[in-house]
Protein backbone atom coordinates (compact mmCIF):
# COMPACT_ATOMS: atom_id res chain seq x y z
CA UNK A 1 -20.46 7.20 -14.28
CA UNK A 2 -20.94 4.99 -11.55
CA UNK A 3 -22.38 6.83 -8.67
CA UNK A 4 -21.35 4.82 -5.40
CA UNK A 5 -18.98 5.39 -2.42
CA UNK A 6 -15.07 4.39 -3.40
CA UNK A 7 -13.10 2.64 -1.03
CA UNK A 8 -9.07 1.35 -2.07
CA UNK A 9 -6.45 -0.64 -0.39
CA UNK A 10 -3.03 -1.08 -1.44
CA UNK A 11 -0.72 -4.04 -1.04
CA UNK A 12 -4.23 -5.58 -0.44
CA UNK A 13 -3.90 -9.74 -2.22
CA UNK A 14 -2.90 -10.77 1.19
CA UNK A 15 -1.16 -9.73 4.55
CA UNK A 16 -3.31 -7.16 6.72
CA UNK A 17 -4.22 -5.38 3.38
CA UNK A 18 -5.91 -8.22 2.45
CA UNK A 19 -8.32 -8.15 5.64
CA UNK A 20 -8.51 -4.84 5.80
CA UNK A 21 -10.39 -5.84 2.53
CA UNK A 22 -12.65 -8.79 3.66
CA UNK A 23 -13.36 -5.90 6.52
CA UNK A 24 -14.45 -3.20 4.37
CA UNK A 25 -16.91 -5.41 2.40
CA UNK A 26 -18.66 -6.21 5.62
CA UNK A 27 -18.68 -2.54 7.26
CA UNK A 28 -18.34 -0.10 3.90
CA UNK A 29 -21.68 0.70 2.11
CA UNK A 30 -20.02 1.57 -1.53
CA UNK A 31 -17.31 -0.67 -3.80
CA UNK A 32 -14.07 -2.24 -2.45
CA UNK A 33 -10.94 -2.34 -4.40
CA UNK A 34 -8.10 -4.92 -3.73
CA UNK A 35 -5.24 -3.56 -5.34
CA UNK A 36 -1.79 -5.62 -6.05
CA UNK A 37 0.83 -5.25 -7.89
CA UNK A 38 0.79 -8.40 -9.54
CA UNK A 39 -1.85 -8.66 -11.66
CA UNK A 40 -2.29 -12.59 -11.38
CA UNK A 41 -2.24 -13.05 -7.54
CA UNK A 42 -4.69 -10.03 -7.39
CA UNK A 43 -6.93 -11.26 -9.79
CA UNK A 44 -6.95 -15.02 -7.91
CA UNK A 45 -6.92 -13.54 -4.76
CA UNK A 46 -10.60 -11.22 -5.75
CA UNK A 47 -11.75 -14.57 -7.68
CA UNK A 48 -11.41 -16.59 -4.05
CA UNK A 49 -12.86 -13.51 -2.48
CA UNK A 50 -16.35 -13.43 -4.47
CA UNK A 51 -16.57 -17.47 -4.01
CA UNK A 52 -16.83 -16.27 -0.66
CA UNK A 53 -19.69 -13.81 -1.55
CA UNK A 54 -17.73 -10.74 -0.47
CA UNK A 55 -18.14 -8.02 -3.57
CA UNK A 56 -15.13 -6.61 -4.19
CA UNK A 57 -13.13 -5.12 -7.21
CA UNK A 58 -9.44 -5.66 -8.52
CA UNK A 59 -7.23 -2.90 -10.78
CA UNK A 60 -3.73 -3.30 -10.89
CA UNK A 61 -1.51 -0.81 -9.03
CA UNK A 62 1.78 -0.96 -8.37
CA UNK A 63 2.95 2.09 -6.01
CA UNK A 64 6.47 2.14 -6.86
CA UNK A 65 5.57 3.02 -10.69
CA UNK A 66 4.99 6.24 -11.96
CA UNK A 67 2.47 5.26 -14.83
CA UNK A 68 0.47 2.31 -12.83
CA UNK A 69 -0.40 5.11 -10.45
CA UNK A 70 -1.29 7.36 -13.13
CA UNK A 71 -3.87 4.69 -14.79
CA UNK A 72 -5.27 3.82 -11.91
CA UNK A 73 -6.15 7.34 -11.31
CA UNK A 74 -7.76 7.64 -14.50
CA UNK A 75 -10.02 4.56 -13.70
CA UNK A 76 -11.54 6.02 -10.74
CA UNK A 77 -11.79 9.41 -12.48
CA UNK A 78 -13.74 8.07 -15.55
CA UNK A 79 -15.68 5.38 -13.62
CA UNK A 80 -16.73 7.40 -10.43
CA UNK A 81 -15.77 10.67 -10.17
CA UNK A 82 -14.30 10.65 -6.88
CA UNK A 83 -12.29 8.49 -3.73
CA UNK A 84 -13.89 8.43 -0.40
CA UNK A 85 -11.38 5.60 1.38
CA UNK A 86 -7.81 5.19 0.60
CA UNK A 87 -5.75 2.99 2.96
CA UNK A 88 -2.10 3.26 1.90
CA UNK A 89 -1.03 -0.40 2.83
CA UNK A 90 1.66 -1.47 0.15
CA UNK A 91 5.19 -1.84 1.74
CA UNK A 92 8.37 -3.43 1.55
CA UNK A 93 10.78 -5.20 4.22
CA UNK A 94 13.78 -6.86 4.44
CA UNK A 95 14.22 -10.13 6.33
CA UNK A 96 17.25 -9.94 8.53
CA UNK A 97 19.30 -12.43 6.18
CA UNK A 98 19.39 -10.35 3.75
CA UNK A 99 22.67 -9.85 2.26
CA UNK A 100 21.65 -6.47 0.23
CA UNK A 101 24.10 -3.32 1.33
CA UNK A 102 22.25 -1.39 3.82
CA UNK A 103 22.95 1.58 0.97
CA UNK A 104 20.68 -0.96 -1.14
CA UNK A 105 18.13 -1.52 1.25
CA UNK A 106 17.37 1.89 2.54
CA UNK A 107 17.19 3.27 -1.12
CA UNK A 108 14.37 0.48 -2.25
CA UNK A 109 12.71 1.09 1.32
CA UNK A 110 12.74 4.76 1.46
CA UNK A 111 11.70 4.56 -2.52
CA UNK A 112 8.55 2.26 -2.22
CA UNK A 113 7.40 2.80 1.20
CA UNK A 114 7.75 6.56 1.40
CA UNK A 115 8.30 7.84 -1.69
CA UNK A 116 5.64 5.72 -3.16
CA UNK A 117 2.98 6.15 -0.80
CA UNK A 118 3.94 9.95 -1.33
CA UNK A 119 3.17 9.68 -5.06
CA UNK A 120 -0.38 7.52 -4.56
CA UNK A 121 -1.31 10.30 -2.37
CA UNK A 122 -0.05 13.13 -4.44
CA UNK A 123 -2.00 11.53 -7.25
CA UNK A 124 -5.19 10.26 -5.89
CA UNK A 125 -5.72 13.28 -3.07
CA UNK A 126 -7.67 15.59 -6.00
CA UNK A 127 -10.10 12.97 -6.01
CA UNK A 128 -10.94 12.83 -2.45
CA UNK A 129 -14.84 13.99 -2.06
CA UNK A 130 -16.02 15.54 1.27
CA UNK A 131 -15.92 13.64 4.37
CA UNK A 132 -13.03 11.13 3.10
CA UNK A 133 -10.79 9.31 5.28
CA UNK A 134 -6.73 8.36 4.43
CA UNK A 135 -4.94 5.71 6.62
CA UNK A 136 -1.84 5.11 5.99
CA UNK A 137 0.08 1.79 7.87
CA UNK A 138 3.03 2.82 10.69
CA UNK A 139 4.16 0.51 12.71
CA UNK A 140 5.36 0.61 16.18
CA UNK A 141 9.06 1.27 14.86
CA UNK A 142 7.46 4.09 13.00
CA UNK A 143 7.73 5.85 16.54
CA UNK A 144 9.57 9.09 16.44
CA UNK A 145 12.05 8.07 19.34
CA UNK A 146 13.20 5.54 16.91
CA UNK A 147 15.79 8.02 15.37
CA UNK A 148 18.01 7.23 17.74
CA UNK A 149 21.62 7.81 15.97
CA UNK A 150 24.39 9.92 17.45
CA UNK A 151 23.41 12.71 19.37
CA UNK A 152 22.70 16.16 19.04
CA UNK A 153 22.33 14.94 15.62
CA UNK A 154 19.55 12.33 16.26
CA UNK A 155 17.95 15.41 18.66
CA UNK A 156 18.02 17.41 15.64
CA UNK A 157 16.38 14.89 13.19
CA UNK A 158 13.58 14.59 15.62
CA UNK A 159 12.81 17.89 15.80
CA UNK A 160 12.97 18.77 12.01
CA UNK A 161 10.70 15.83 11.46
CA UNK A 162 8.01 16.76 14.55
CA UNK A 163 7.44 20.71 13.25
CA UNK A 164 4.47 22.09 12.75
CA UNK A 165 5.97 23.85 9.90
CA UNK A 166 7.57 20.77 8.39
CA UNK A 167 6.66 20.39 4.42
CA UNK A 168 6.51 17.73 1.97
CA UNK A 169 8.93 18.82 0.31
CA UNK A 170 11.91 18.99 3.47
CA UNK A 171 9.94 15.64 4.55
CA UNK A 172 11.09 14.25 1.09
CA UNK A 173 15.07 15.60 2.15
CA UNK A 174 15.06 14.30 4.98
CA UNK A 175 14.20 10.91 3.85
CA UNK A 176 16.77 11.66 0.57
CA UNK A 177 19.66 12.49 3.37
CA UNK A 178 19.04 9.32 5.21
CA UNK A 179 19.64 7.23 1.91
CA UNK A 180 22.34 8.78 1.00
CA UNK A 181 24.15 8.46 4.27
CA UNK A 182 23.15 4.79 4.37
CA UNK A 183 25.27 4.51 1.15
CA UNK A 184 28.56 6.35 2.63
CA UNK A 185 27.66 4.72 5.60
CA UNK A 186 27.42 7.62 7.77
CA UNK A 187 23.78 7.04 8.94
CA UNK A 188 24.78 6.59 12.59
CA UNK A 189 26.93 9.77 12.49
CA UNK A 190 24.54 11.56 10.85
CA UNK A 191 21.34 10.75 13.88
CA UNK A 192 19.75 7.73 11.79
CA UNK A 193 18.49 4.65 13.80
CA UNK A 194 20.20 0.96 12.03
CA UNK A 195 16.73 0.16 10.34
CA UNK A 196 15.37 1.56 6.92
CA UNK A 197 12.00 0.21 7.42
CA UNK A 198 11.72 2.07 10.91
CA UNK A 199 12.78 5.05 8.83
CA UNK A 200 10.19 4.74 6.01
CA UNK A 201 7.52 4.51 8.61
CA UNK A 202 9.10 7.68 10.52
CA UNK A 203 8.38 9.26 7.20
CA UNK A 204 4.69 8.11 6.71
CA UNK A 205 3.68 8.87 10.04
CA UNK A 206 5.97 12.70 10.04
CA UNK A 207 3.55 12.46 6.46
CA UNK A 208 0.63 11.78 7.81
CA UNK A 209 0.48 14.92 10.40
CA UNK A 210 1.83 16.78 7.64
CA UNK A 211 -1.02 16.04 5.13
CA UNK A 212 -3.74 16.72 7.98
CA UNK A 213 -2.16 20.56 7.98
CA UNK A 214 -2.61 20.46 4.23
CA UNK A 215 -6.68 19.12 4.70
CA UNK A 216 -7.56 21.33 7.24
CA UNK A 217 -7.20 24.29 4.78
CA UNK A 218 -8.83 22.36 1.80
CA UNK A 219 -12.11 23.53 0.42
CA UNK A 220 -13.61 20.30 0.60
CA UNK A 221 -14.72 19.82 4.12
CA UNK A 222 -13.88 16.72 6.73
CA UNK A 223 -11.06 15.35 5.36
CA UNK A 224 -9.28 13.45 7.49
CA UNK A 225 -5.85 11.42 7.29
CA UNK A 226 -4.23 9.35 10.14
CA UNK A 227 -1.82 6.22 10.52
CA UNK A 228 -1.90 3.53 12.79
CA UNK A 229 0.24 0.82 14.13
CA UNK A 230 -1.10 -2.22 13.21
CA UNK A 231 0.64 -4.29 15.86
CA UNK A 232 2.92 -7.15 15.80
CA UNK A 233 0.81 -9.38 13.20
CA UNK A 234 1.85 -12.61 11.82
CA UNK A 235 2.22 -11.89 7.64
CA UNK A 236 4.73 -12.78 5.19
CA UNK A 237 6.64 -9.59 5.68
CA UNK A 238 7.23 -10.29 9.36
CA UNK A 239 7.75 -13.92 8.42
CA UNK A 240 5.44 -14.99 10.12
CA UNK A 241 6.56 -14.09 13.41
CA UNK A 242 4.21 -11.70 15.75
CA UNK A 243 1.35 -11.79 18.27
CA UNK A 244 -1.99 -10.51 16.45
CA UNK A 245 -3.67 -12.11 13.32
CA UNK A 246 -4.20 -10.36 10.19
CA UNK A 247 -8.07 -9.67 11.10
CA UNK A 248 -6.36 -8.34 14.36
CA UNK A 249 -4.14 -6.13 12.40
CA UNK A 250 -6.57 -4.56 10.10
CA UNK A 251 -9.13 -3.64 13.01
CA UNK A 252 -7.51 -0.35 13.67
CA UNK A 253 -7.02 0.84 10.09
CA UNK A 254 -10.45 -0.22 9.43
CA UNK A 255 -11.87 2.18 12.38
CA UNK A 256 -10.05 5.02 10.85
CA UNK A 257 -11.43 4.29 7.21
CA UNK A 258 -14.88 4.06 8.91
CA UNK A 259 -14.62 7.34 11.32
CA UNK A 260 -18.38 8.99 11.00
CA UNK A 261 -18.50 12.59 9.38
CA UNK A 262 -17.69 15.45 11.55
CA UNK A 263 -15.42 13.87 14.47
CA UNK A 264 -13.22 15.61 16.24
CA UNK A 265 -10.38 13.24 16.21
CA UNK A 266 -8.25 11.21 15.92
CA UNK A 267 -7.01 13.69 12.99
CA UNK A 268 -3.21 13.67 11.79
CA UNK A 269 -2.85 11.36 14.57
CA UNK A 270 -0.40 8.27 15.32
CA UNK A 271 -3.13 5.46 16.70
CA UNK A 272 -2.41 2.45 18.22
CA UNK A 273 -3.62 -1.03 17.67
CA UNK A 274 -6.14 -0.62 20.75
CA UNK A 275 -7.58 2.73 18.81
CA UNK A 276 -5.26 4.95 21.73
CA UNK A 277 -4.33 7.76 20.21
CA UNK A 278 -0.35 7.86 21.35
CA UNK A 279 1.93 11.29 21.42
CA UNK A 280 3.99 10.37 18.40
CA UNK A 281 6.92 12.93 19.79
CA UNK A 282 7.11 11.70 23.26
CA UNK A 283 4.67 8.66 24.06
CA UNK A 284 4.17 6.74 26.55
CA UNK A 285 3.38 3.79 24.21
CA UNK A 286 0.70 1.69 25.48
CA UNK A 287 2.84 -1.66 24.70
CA UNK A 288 5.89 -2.94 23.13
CA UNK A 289 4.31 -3.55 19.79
């Protein structure tokens, strides 16, 4: 068994995840995994990588599938022993041509970029060794005012999803209720805002202080999870439109990944772009995006 520091990003062959991996070469004294889903791109995208002399390792994972998680798992069981960085990256959006059924697009949404960041976590949190750090990728539409729907239901949303004594479990309703009211087309009625990506990152971030509740009782000590908004970056997903660069966009995540033993905070926190910590419930937000 390999005995080094672990560090993974998903949804890492290109996009922000991808220089949140040229970034942890640099700064992270242990191995780097780039993680895609497509084993192909990943493997070209690691090959261009070490012809730039960054070390860096590749294993298939695709998020959204039960047994790619699974082996994956096993990999870093067998080979190290242990997970000291995961950055939960991998996401899905739709552009705004899409002609999908906004039933369709909120159950794929809600499915990969909640549920399936759920089930990486869920899966790869045993592993986590003392003094390991989660980020998980928000956005700036992952900001709890977003639920904006019809009132007092929208009210109500925000407060179920802001408790202190919120679980995974009513977490993982909540995000079940929104799909299905997307499909009857109810979402409005029912408090939703008109976007299922805004949702899914609702959910990650709602997640995120959730899971810091859950490491703060954990044996293992120092574990920390937080999520960040990345900014506006120019990527694929945003097609191409934004302000910040990719190497902009994975500064932030890559501060969290890197946050020394034994800090205070940020912990469970929503953190902007600039490293500001922001009141996820209320704001101010430092910016637009």
């Amino acid at each position: 068994m390999e005995e080094t520091r672990v560090a993974v990003v998903t949804g890492s062959n290109k996009g922000i995840g991808l220089a949140i991996v040229k970034d942890l070469c640099a700064n992270f004294e242990g191995c780097v995994y780039l993680t895609a889903r497509d084993e192909e791109r990943g493997l070209e995208t690691v090959e261009a990588l070490q012809e730039e002399g960054l070390s860096v390792r590749f294993h298939q994972l695709d998020i959204d599938d039960e047994e790619s998680i699974a082996t994956f798992k096993t990999h870093l069981e067998e080979t190290y022993g242990g997970l000291d960085v995961l950055v939960n990256n991998a996401a899905i959006a739709y552009k705004g041509s899409a002609t999908e059924s906004f039933g369709e697009q909120a159950e794929n949404t809600i499915r990969v970029n909640f549920f399936g960041t759920l089930a990486v976590c869920r899966s790869l949190f045993p592993l986590l060794r003392p003094h390991a750090r989660v980020v998980t990728l928000s956005s700036f539409v992952g900001f709890l005012p977003r639920v904006n729907g019809d009132e007092p239901q929208a009210f109500s949303l925000r407060e179920k999803l802001s408790s202190d004594e919120l679980t995974e479990d009513e977490l993982s309703d909540l995000m079940n209720q929104f799909v299905e009211t997307a499909k009857d087309g109810t979402w409005t009625e029912a408090g939703w805002q008109n976007s299922a990506y805004s949702v899914s990152k609702v959910g990650v971030t709602a997640l995120t202080r959730v899971q810091q509740r859950a490491f703060d009782d954990d044996s293992r000590e120092d574990l920390i999870v937080n999520c960040c908004n990345p900014g506006a970056v120019v990527t694929d997903m945003s097609s191409q439109r934004g302000v910040f660069t990719a190497e902009q966009g994975a500064e932030c995540p890559v501060y969290l990944a890197l946050l020394p033993p034994d800090v205070e905070e940020p912990k469970g926190a929503y953190v902007w772009h600039d490293k500001q910590v922001v009141d996820w419930v209320k704001g101010p937000l430092p910016g637009p995006y």
